[in-house]
Every structure is written in structure tokens, then in C-alpha cells.
C-alpha atoms as a PDB file:
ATOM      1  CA  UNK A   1     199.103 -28.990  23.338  1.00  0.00           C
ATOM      2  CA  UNK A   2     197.748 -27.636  20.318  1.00  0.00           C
ATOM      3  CA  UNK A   3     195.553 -30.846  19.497  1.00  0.00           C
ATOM      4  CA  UNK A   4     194.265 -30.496  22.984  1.00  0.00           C
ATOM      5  CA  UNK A   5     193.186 -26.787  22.851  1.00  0.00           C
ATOM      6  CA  UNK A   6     191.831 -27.378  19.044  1.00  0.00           C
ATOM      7  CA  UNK A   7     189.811 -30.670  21.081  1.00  0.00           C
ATOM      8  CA  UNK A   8     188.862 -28.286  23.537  1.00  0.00           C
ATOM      9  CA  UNK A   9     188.018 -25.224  22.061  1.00  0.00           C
ATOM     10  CA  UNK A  10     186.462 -25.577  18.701  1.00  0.00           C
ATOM     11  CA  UNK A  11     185.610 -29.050  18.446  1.00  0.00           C
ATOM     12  CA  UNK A  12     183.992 -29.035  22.357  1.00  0.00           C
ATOM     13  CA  UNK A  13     184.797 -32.872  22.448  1.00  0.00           C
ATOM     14  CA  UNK A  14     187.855 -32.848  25.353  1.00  0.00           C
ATOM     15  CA  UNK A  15     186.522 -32.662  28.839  1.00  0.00           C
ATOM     16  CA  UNK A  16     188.445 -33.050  31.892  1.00  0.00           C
ATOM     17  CA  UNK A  17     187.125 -36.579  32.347  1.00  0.00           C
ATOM     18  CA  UNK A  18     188.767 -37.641  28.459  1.00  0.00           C
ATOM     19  CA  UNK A  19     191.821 -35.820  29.619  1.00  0.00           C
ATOM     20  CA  UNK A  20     192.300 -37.281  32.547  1.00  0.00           C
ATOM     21  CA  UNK A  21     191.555 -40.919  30.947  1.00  0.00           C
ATOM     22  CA  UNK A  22     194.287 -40.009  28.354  1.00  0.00           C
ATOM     23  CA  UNK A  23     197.001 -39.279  30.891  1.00  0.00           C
ATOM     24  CA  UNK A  24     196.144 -42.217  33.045  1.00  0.00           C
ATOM     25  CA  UNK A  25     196.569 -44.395  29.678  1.00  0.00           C
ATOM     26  CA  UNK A  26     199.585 -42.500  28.476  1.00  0.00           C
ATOM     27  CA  UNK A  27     201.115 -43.106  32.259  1.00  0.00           C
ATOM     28  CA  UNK A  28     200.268 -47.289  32.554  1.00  0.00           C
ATOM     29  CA  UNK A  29     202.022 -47.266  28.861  1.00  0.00           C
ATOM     30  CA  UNK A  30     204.753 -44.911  29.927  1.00  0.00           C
ATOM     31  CA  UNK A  31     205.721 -46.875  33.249  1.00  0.00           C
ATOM     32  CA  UNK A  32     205.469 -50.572  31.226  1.00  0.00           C
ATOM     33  CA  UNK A  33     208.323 -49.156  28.776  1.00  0.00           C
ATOM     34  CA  UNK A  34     210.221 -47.812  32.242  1.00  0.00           C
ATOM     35  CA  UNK A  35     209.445 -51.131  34.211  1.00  0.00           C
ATOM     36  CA  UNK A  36     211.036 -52.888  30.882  1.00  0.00           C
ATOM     37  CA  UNK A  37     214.114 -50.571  30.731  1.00  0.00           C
ATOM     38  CA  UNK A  38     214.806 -50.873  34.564  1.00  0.00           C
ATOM     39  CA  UNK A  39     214.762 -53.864  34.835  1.00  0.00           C
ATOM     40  CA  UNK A  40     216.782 -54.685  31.884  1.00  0.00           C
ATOM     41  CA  UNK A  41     219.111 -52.200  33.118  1.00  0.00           C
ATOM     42  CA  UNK A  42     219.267 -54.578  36.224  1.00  0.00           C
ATOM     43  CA  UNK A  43     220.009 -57.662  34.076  1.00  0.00           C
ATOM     44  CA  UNK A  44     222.616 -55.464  32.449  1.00  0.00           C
ATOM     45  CA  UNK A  45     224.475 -55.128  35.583  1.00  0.00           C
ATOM     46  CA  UNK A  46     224.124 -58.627  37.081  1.00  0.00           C
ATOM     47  CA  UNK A  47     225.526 -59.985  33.548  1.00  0.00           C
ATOM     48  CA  UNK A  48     228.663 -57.208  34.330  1.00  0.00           C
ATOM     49  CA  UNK A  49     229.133 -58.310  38.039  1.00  0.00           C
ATOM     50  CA  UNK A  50     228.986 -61.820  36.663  1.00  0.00           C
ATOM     51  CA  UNK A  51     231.162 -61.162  33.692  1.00  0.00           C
ATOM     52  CA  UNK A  52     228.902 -62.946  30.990  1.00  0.00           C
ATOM     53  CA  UNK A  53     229.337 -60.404  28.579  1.00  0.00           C
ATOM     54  CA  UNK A  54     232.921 -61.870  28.280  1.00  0.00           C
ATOM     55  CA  UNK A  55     232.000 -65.438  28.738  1.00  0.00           C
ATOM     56  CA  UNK A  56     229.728 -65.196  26.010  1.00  0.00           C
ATOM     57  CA  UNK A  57     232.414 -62.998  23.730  1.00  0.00           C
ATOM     58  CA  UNK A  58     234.943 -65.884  24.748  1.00  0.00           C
ATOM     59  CA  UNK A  59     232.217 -68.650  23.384  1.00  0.00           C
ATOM     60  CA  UNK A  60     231.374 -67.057  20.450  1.00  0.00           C
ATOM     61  CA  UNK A  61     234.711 -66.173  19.398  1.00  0.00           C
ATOM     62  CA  UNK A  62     235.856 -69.575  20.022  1.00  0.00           C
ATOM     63  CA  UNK A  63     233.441 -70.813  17.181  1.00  0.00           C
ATOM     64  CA  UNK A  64     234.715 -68.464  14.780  1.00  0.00           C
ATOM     65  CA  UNK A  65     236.343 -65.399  14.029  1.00  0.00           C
ATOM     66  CA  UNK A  66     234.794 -65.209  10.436  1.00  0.00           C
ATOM     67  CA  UNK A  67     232.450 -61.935  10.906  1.00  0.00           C
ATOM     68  CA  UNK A  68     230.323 -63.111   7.947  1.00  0.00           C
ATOM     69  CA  UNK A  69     230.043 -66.763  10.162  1.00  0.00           C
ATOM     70  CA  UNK A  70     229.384 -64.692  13.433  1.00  0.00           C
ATOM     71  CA  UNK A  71     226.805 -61.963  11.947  1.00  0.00           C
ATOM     72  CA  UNK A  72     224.891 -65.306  10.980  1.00  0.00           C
ATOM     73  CA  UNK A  73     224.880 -66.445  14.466  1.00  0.00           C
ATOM     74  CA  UNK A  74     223.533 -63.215  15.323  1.00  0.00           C
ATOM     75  CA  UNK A  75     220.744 -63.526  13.316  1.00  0.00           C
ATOM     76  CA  UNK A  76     219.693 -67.118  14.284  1.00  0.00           C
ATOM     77  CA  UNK A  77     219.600 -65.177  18.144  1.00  0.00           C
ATOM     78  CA  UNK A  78     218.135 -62.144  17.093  1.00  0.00           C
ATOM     79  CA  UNK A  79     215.542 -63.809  15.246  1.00  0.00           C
ATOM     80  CA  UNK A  80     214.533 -66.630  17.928  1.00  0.00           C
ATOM     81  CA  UNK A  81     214.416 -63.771  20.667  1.00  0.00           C
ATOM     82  CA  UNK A  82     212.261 -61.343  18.246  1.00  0.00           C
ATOM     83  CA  UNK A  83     209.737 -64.192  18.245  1.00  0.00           C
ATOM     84  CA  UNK A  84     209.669 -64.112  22.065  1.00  0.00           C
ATOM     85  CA  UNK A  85     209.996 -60.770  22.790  1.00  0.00           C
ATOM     86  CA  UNK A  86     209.131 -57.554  21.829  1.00  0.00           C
ATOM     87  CA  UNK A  87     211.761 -55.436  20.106  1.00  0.00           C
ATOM     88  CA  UNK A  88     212.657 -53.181  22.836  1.00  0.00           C
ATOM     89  CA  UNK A  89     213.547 -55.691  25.450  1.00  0.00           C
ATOM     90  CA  UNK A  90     215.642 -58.221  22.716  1.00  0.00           C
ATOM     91  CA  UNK A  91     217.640 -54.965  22.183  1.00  0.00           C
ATOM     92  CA  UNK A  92     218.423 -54.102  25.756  1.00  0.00           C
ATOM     93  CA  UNK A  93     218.713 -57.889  26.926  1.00  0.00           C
ATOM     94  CA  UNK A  94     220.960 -59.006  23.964  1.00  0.00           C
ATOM     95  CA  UNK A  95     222.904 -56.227  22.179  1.00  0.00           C
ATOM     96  CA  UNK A  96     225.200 -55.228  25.082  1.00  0.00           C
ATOM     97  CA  UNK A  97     226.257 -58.805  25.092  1.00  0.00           C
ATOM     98  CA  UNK A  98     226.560 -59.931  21.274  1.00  0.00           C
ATOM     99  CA  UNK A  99     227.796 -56.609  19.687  1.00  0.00           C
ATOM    100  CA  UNK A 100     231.030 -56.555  21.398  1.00  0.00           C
ATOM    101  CA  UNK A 101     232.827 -59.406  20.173  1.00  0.00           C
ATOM    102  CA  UNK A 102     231.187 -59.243  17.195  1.00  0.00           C
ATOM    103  CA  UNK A 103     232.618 -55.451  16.304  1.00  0.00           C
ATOM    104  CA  UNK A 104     235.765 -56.902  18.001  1.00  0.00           C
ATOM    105  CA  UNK A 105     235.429 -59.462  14.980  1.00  0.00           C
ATOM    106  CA  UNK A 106     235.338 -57.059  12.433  1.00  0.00           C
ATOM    107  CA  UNK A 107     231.479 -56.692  11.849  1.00  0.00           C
ATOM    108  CA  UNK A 108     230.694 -53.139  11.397  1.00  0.00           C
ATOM    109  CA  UNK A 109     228.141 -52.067  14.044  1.00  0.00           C
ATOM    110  CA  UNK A 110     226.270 -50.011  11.854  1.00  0.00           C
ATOM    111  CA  UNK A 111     225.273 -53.464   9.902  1.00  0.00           C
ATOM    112  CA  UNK A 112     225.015 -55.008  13.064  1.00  0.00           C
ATOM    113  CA  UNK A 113     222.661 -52.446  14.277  1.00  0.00           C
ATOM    114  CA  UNK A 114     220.384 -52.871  10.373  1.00  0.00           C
ATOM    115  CA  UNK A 115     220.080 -56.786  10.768  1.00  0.00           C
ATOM    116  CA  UNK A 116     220.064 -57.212  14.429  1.00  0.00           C
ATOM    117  CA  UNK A 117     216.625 -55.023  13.640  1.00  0.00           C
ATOM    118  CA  UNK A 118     215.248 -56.655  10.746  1.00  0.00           C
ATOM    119  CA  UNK A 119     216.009 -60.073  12.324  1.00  0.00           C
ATOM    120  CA  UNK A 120     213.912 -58.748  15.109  1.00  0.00           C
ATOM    121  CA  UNK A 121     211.090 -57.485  12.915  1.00  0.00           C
ATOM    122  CA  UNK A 122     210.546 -60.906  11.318  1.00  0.00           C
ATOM    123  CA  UNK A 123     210.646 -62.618  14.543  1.00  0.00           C
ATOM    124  CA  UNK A 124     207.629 -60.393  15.576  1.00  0.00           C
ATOM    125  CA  UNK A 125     205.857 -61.448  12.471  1.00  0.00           C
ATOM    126  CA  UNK A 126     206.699 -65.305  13.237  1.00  0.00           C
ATOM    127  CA  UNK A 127     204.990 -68.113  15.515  1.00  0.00           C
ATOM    128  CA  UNK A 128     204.547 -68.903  17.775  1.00  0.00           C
ATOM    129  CA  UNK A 129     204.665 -65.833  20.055  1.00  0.00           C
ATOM    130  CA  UNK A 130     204.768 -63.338  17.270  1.00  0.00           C
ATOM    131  CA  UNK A 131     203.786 -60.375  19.102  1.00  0.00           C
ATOM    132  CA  UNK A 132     202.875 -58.269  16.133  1.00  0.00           C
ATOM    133  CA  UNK A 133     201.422 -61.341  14.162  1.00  0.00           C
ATOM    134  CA  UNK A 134     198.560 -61.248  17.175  1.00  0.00           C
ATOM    135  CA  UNK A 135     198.354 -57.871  17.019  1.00  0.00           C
ATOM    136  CA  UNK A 136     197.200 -57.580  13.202  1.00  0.00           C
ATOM    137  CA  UNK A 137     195.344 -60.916  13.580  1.00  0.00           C
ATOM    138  CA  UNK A 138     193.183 -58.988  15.954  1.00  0.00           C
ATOM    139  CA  UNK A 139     192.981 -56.163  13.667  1.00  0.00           C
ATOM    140  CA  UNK A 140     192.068 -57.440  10.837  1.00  0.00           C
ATOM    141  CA  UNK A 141     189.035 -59.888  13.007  1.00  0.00           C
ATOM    142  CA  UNK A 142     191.202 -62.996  11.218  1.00  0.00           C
ATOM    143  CA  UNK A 143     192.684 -66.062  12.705  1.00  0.00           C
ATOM    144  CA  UNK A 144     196.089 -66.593  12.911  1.00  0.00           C
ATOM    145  CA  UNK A 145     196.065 -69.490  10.442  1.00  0.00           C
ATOM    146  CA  UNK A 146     194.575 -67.587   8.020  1.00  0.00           C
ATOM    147  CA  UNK A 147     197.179 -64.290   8.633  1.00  0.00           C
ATOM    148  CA  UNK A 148     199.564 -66.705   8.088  1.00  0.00           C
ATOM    149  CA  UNK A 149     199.120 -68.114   4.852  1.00  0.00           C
ATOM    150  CA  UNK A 150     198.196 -64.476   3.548  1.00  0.00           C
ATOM    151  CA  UNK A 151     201.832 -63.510   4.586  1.00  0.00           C
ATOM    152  CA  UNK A 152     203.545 -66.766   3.570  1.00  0.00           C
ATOM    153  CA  UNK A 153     204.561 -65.139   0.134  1.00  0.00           C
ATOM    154  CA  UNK A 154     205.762 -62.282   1.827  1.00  0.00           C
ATOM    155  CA  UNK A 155     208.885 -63.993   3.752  1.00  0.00           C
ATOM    156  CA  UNK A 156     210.737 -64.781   0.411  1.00  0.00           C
ATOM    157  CA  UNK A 157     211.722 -61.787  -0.201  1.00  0.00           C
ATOM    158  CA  UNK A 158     211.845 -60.477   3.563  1.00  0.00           C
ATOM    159  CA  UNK A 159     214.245 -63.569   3.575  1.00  0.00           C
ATOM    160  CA  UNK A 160     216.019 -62.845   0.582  1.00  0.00           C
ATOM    161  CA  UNK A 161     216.651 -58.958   1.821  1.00  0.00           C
ATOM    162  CA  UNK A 162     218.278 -60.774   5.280  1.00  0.00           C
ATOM    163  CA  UNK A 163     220.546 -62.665   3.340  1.00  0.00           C
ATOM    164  CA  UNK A 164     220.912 -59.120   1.539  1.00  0.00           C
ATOM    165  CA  UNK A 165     221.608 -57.494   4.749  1.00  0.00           C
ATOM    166  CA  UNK A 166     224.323 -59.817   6.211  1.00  0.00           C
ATOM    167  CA  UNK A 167     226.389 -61.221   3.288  1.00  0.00           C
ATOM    168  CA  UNK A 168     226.482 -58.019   1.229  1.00  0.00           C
ATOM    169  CA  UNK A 169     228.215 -55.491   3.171  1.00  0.00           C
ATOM    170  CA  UNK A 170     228.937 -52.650   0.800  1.00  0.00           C
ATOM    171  CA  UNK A 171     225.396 -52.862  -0.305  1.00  0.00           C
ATOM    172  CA  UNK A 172     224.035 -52.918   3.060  1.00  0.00           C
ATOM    173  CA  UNK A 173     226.278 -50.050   4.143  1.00  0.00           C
ATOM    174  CA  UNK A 174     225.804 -47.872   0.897  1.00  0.00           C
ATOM    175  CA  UNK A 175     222.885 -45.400   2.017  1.00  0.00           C
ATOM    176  CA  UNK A 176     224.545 -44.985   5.771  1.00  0.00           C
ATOM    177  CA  UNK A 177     228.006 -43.705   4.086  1.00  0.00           C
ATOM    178  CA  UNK A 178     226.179 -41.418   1.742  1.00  0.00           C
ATOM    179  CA  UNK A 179     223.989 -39.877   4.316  1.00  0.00           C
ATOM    180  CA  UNK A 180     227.365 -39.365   6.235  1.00  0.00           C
ATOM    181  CA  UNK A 181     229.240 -37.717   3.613  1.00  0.00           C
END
């Protein structure tokens, strides 16, 4: 409100046409992120009705109990479904079904929670439907190629801090337990 009035009133640059382009843009971004939620909301509850949620726990329980062994498997998946979708829907779609038997394993969800979002950060930063590797490539008025070898150093050490994140627990969960205390 304030940026509007301060638009309005002493800059004179907000007229009713701007606004009303604003709130038509703010409502077609609005309603994708709602579309998104509902109908992962809908997935949600066909994967209840059809009880994949404890397929899936069953499955991946059967290849190990070892949380260190299953919070890798969780990053291969979080990682391959970051590069094909965004952030918000990998989250919806694929946390309600892997965190469960994975917390049931002994893998605290607050780590969960810290790599299951870094995995998906690097998979939109990797080909080939890196959503936010496009995004910057447009940006920046550079190809993809060349994005790519510019970053190339930079996945060492976003690499190393994974490896960071899921076999170094205490480490990982450090800042969390102090901000709790």
C-alpha cells in the first residue's frame, strides 16, 4: 500500500491502467502457484486412496534401513526431480511420500528437510531442464553452453557441501539446535 500511494502521489507514475496491469499479473502468477498446489493436493490423495505412500515406504525400507544409505537415496530423487521440476511441486509431489519411512528410519527430518532442499536447488541449476539454469541464461543474454562452463567450478564445492549435508549430521544439525535453545 504504501509503495502504491508513494507511486501515486509523489512520483505521479501509477495510473489505474499500471494498477490494473499489476493485479492482472500478480493474479495469472497467483492462480499458477494455486493450480500447482491443487492439483498436487489431488495427487496427494489418489497416492492415499491407493496406498503408495506405504508401498513406496515398504520398497525403500526393504533396501535398507541404514538412514545414512536411505538419505542418499533421497538425494539421487530429490536431485533428478529438481532438474525436472520446479521446487515447489518436487516438494509437494515427493516429500509426503519419502519423508515418512525415512524419519521412521531414523533420519532426522530437520536434515531431511536441509538436503531434500539443496538437492533440489542444484537440480534447478542442472541440464537438461534446469529451470533456473534457463532463467539466468536469459538474463545474462548467454547461451546455455557458455552458463555452463562458467558454473562448472562452482559444483565442487556445492557437491562437497551435499556430501556435507547428508553424512555429517551433527554438523548439519548444529545451527538448527542453537537457534532452538
Amino acid at each position: 500500500v504504501y509503495v502504491i500511494l508513494i507511486s501515486a502521489l509523489l512520483y505521479r507514475e501509477l495510473t489505474l491502467d499500471h494498477l490494473w496491469n499489476s493485479a492482472v499479473l500478480t493474479a495469472r502468477s497467483s492462480s499458477a502457484i494455486l493450480i500447482i498446489v491443487a492439483a498436487a493436493a489431488l495427487f496427494g490423495w489418489i497416492l492415499a486412496v491407493e496406498q503408495v505412500p506405504q508401498s513406496f515406504a515398504a520398497a525403500l525400507l526393504g533396501l535398507s534401513r541404514d538412514p545414512v544409505m536411505l538419505l542418499v537415496i533421497a538425494n539421487l530423487i530429490f536431485f533428478v526431480a529438481g532438474m525436472f521440476l520446479d521446487s515447489t511441486t518436487a516438494t509437494l509431489l515427493l516429500v509426503p511420500i519419502i519423508a515418512p519411512p525415512l524419519v521412521l528410519a531414523g533420519v532426522d527430518p530437520v536434515q531431511l528437510g536441509i538436503v531434500t532442499i539443496f538437492n533440489l536447488m542444484l537440480g534447478l541449476l542442472t541440464p537438461p531442464m534446469g529451470l533456473s539454469l534457463f532463467l539466468v541464461a536469459d538474463i545474462a543474454k548467454v547461451s546455455i553452453r557458455q552458463l555452463l562452463k562458467a558454473l562448472l567450478p562452482f559444483y565442487i564445492p556445492l557437491l562437497t557441501t551435499l556430501a556435507i549435508l547428508t553424512f555429517a549430521k551433527d554438523l548439519t544439525l548444529w545451527l538448527p539446535r542453537m537457534i532452538a535453545q
